[in-house]
C-alpha atoms as a PDB file:
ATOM      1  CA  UNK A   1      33.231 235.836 239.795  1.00  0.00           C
ATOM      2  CA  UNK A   2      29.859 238.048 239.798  1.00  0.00           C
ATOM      3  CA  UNK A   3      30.895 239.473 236.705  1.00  0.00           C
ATOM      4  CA  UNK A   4      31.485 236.150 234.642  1.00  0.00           C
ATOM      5  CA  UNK A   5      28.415 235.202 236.046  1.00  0.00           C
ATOM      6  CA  UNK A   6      26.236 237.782 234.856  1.00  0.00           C
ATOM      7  CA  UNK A   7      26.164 238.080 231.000  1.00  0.00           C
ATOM      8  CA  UNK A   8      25.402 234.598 230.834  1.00  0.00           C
ATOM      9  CA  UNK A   9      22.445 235.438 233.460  1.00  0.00           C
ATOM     10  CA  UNK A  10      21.333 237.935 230.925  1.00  0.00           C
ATOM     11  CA  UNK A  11      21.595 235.408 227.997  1.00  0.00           C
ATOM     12  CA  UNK A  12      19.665 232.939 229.889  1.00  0.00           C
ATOM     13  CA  UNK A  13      16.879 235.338 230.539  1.00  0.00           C
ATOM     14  CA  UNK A  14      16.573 236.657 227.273  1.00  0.00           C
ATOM     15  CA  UNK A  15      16.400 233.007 226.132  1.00  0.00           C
ATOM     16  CA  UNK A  16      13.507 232.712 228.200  1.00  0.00           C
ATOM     17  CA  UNK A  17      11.533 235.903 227.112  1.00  0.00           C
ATOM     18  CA  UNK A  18      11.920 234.991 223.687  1.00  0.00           C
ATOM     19  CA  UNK A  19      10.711 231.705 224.238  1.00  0.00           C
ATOM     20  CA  UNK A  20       7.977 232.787 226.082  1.00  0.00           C
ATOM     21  CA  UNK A  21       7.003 235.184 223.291  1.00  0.00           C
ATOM     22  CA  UNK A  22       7.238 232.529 220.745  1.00  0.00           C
ATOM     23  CA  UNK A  23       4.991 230.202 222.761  1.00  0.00           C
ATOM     24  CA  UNK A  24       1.940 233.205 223.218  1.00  0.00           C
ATOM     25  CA  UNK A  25       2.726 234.101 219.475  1.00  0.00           C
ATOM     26  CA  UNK A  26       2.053 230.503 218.762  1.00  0.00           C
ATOM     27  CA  UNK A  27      -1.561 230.470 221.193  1.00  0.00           C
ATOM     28  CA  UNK A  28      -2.556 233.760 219.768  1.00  0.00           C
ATOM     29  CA  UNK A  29      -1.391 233.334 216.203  1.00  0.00           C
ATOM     30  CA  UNK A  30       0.115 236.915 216.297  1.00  0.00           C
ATOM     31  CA  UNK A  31       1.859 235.913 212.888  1.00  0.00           C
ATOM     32  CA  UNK A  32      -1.126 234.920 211.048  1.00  0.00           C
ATOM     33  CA  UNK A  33      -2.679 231.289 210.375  1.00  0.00           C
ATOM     34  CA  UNK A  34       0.146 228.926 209.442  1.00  0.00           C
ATOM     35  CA  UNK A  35       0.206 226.417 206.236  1.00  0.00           C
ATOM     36  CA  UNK A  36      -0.314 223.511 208.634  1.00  0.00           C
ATOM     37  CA  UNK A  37      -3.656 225.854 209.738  1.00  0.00           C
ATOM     38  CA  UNK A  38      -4.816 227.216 206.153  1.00  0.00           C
ATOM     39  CA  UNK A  39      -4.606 223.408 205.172  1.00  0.00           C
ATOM     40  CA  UNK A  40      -6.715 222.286 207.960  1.00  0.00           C
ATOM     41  CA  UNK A  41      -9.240 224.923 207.727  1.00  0.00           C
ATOM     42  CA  UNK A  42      -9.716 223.855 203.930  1.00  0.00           C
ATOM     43  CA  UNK A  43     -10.337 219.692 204.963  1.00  0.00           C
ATOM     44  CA  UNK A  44     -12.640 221.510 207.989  1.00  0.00           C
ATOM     45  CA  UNK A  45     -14.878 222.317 205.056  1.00  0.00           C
ATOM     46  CA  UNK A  46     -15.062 219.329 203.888  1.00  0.00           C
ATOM     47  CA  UNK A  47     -17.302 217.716 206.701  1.00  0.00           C
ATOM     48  CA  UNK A  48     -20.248 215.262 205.593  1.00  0.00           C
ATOM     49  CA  UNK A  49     -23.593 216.569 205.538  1.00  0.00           C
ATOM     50  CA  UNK A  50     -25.012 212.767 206.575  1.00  0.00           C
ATOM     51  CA  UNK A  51     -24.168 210.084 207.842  1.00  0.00           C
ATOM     52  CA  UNK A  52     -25.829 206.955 209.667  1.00  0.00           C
ATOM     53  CA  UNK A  53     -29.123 208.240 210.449  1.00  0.00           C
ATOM     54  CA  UNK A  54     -27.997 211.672 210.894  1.00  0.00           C
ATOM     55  CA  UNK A  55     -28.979 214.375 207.746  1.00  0.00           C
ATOM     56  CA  UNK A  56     -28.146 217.887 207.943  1.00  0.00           C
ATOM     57  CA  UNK A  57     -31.009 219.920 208.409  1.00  0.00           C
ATOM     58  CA  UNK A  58     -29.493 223.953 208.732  1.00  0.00           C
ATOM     59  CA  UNK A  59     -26.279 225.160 208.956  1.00  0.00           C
ATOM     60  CA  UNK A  60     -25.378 228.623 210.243  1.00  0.00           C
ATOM     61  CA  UNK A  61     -22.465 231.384 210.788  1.00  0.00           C
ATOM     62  CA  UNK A  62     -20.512 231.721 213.759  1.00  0.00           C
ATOM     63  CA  UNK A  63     -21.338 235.839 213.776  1.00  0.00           C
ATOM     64  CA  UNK A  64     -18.574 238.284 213.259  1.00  0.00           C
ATOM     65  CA  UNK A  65     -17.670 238.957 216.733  1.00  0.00           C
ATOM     66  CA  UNK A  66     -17.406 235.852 218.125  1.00  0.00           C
ATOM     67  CA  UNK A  67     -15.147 234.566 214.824  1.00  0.00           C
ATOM     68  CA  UNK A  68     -12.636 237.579 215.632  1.00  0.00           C
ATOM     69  CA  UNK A  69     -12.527 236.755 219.412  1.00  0.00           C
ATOM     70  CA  UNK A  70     -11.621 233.005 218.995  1.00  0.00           C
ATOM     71  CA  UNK A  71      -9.153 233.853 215.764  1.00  0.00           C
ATOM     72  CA  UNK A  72     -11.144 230.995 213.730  1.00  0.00           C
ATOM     73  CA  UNK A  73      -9.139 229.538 210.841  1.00  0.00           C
ATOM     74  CA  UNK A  74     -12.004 227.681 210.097  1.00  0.00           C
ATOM     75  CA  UNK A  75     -15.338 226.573 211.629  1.00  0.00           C
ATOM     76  CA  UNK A  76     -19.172 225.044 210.787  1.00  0.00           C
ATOM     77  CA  UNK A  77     -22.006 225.547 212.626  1.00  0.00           C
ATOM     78  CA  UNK A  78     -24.533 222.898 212.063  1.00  0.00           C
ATOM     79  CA  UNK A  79     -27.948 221.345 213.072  1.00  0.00           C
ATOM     80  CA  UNK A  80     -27.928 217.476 212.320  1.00  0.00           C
ATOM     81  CA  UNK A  81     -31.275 215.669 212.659  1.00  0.00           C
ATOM     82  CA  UNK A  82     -31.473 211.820 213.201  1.00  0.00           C
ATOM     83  CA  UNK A  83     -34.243 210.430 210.291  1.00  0.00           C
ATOM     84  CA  UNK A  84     -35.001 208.025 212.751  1.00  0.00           C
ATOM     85  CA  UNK A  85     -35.836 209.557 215.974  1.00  0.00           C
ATOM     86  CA  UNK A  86     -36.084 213.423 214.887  1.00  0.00           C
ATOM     87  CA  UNK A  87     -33.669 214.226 217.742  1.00  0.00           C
ATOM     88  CA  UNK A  88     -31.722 217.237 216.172  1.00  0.00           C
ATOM     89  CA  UNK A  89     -28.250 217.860 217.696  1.00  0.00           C
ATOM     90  CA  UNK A  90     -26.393 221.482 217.464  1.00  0.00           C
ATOM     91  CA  UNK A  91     -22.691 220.825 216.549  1.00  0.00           C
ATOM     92  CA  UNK A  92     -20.237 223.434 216.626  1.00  0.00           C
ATOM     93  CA  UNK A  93     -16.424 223.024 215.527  1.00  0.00           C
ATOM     94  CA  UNK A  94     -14.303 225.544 215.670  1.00  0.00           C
ATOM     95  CA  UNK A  95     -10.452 225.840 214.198  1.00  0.00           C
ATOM     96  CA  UNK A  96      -8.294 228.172 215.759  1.00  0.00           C
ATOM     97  CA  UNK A  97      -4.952 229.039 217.782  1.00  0.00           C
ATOM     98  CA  UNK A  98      -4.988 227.351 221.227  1.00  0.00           C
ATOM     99  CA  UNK A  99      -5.117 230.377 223.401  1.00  0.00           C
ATOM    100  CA  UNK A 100      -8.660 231.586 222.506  1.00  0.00           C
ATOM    101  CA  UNK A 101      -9.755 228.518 221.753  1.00  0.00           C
ATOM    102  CA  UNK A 102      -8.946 226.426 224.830  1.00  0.00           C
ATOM    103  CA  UNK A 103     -10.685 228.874 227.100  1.00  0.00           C
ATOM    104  CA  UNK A 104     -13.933 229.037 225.142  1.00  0.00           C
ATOM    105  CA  UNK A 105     -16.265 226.966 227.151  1.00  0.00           C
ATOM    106  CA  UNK A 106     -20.425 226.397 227.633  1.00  0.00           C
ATOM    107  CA  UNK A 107     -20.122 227.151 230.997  1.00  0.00           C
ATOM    108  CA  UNK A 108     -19.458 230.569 230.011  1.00  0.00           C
ATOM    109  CA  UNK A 109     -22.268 230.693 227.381  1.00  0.00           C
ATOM    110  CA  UNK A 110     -25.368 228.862 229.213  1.00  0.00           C
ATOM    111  CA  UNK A 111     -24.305 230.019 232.827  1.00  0.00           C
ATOM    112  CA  UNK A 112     -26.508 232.553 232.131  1.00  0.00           C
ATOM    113  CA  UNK A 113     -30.287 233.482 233.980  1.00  0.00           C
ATOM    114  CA  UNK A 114     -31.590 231.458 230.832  1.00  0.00           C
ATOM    115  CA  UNK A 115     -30.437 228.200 232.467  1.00  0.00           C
ATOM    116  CA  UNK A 116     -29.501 226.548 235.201  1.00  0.00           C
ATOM    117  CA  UNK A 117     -26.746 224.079 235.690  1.00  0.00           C
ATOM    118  CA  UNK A 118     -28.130 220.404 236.878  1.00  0.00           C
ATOM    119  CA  UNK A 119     -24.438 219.595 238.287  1.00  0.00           C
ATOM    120  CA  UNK A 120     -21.128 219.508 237.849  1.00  0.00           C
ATOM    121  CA  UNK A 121     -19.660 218.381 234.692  1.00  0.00           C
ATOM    122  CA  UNK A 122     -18.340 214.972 234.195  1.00  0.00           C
ATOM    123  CA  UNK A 123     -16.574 212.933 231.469  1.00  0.00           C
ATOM    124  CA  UNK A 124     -18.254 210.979 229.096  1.00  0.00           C
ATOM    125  CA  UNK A 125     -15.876 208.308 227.247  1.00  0.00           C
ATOM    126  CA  UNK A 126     -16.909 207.412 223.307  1.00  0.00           C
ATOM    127  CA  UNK A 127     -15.225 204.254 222.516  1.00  0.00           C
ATOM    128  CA  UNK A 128     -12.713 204.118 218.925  1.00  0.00           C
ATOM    129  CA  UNK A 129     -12.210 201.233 216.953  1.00  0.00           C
ATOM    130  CA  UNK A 130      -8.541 200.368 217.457  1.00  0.00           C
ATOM    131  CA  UNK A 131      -7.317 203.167 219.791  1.00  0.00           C
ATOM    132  CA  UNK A 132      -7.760 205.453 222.270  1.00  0.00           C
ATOM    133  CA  UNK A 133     -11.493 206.144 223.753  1.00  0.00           C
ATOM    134  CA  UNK A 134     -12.542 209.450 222.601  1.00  0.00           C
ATOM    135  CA  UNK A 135     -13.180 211.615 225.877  1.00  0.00           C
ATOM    136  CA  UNK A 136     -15.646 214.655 226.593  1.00  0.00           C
ATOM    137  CA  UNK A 137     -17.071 216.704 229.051  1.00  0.00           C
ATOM    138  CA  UNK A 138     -20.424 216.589 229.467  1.00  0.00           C
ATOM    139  CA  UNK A 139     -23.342 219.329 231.244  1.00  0.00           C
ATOM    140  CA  UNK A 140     -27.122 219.047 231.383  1.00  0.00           C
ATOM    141  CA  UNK A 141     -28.769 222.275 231.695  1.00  0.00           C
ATOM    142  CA  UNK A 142     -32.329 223.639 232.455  1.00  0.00           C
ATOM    143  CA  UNK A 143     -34.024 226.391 230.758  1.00  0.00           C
ATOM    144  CA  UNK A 144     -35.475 228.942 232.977  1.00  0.00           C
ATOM    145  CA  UNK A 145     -39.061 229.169 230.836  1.00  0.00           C
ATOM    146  CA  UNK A 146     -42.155 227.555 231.740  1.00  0.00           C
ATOM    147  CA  UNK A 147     -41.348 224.101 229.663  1.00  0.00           C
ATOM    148  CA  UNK A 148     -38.323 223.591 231.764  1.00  0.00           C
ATOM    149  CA  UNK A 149     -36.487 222.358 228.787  1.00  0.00           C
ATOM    150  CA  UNK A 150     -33.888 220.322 229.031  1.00  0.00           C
ATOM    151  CA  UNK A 151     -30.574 220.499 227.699  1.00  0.00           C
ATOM    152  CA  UNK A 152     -27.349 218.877 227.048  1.00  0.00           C
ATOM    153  CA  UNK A 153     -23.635 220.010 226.103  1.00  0.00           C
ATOM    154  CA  UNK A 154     -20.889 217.867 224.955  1.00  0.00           C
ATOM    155  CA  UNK A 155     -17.550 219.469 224.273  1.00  0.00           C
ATOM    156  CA  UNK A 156     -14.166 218.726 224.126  1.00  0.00           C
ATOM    157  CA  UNK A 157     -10.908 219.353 222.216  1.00  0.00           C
ATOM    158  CA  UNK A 158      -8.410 217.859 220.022  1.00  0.00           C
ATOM    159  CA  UNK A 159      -5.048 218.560 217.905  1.00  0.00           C
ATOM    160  CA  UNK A 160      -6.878 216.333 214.988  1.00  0.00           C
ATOM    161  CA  UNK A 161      -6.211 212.403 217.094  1.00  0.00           C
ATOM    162  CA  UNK A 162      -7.898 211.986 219.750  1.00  0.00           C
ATOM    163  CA  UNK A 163     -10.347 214.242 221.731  1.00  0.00           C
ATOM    164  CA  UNK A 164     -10.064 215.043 225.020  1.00  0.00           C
ATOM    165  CA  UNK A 165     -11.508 216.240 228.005  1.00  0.00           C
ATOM    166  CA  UNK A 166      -8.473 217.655 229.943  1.00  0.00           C
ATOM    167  CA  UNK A 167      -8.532 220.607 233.051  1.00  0.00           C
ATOM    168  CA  UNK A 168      -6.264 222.795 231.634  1.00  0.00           C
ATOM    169  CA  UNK A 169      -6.534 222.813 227.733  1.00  0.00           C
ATOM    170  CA  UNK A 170      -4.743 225.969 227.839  1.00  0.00           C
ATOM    171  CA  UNK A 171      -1.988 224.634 229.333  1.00  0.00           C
ATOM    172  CA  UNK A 172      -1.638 221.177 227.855  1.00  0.00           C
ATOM    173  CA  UNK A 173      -2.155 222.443 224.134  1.00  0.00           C
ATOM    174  CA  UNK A 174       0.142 225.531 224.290  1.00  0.00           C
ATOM    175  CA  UNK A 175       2.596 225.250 221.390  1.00  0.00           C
ATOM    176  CA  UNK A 176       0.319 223.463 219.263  1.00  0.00           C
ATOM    177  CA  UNK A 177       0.333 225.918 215.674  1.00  0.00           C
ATOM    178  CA  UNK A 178      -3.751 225.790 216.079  1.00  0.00           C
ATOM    179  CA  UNK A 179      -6.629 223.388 217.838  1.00  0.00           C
ATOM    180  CA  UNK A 180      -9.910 221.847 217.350  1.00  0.00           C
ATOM    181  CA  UNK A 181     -12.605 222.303 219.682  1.00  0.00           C
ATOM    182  CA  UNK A 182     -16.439 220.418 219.429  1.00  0.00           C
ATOM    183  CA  UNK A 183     -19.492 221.994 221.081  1.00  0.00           C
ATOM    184  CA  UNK A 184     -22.872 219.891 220.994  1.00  0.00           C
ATOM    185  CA  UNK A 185     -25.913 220.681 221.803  1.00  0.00           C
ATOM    186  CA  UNK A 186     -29.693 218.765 222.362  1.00  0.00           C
ATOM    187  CA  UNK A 187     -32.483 219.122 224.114  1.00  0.00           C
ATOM    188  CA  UNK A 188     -33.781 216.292 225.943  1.00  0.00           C
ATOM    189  CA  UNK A 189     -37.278 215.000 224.858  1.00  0.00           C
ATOM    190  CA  UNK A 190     -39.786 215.441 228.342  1.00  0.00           C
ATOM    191  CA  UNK A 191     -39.914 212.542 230.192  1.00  0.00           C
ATOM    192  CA  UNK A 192     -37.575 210.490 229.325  1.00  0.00           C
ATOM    193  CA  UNK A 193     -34.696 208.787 231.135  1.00  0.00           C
ATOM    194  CA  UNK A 194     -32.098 211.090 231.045  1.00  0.00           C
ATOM    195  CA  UNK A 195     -29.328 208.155 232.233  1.00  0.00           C
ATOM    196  CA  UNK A 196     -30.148 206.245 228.909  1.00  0.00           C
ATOM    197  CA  UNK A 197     -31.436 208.886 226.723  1.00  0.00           C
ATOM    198  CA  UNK A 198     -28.739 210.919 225.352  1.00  0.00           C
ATOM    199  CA  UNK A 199     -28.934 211.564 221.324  1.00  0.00           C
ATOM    200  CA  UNK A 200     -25.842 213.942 221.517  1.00  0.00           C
ATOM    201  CA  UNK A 201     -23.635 210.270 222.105  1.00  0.00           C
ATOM    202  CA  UNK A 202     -25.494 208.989 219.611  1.00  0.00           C
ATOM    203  CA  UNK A 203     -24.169 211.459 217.599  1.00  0.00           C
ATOM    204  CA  UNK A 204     -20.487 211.026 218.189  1.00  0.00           C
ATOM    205  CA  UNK A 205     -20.736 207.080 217.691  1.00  0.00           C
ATOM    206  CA  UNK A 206     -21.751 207.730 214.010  1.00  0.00           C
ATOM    207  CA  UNK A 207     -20.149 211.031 213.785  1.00  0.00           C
ATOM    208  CA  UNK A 208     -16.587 210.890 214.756  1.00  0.00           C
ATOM    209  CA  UNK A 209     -15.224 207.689 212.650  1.00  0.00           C
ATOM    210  CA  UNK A 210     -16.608 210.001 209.280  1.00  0.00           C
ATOM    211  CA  UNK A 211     -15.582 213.520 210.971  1.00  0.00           C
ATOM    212  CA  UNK A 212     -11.783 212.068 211.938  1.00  0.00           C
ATOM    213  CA  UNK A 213     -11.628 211.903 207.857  1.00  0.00           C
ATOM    214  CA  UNK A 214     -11.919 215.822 207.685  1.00  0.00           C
ATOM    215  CA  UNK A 215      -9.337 216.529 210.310  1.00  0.00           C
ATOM    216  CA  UNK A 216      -5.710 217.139 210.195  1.00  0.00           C
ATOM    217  CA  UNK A 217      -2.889 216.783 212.787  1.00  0.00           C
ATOM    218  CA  UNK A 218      -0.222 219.509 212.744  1.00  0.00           C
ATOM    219  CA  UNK A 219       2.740 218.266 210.285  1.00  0.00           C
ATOM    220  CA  UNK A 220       5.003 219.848 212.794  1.00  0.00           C
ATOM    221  CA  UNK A 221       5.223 221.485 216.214  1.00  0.00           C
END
């Protein structure tokens, strides 16, 4: 009985490995950037420069280093400033295999002796027209310089739907052929009411409906 038994034991682990392998090939992109990818870093590029209020005022690179540590397929790095108010929001989007991208996170970045961390994080929900709410994490910071500046980070992720704010993006993404991720950015005028002031959700409310345009879901799992 223990011997019928055990080549099909041996099948059924080797089934696993493999699939296991496939599954971290797939989060690390150890074969390259897919079609599905390559097509959705090319519509990445093709994000508006304004809309609403909101004008694009410098754009920048995402630095060598950082690019080969996520495995970007694509990415912008952008400064948008509102013609109205002259808030300026930082946006960053980044295209990229799940694994690397999932666990890049601001809490990494600003927890830092340059700022301090006002509180946990909590969810912020945008609301869509005819769907889902759009859902992201939000984080104020303070600089450690004599201004005290304030700041504020939005982030979240996506498959090219709906963005989320999940725990474990890692987890619930893996086998996805690549992921989204937003990072913004503002700093918070002095003074004001920092319950009701928030230009970064401004932002999203006039940015999302023309960005969702520029994104792509994966053809295939």
């Amino acid at each position: 009985m223990k011997r019928r038994w055990f080549l099909p034991g041996i099948v059924l682990v080797a089934a696993v490995t493999i699939l296991s392998g496939v599954l971290q090939g797939r989060m690390r992109n150890r074969w390259g950037p897919s079609p599905d990818t390559l097509s959705a870093a090319n519509k990445l590029a093709e994000m508006p420069s304004q809309f609403g209020d909101w004008r694009l005022q410098s754009s920048g690179e995402l630095g060598e280093t950082a690019s080969n540590m996520l495995e970007c397929a694509g990415y912008i790095v952008r400064n948008y400033e509102n013609q109205a108010t002259g808030d300026v929001v930082g946006l960053t989007l980044l295209l990229g295999p799940p694994g690397p991208i999932s666990v890049h996170i601001p809490e990494v970045c600003f927890g830092t002796r340059n700022y301090k961390s006002l509180g946990e994080r909590k969810r912020a929900a945008v609301p869509r027209e005819g769907g889902s709410d759009d859902e992201f994490w939000t984080l104020d910071y303070k600089a450690n310089n004599l201004r005290g500046d304030l700041l504020r980070v939005y982030y979240a992720w996506t498959t090219g739907d709906r963005w989320s704010a999940v725990n474990d993006p890692r987890f619930k993404f893996a086998g996805q052929p690549y992921l989204y991720k937003i990072q913004l950015s503002c700093r918070l005028q002095p003074g004001a009411n920092v319950q009701s002031y928030d230009p970064c959700r401004e932002f999203l409310e006039e940015f999302l409906p023309a960005a969702g345009k520029c994104l792509i879901e994966p053809s295939s799992n």
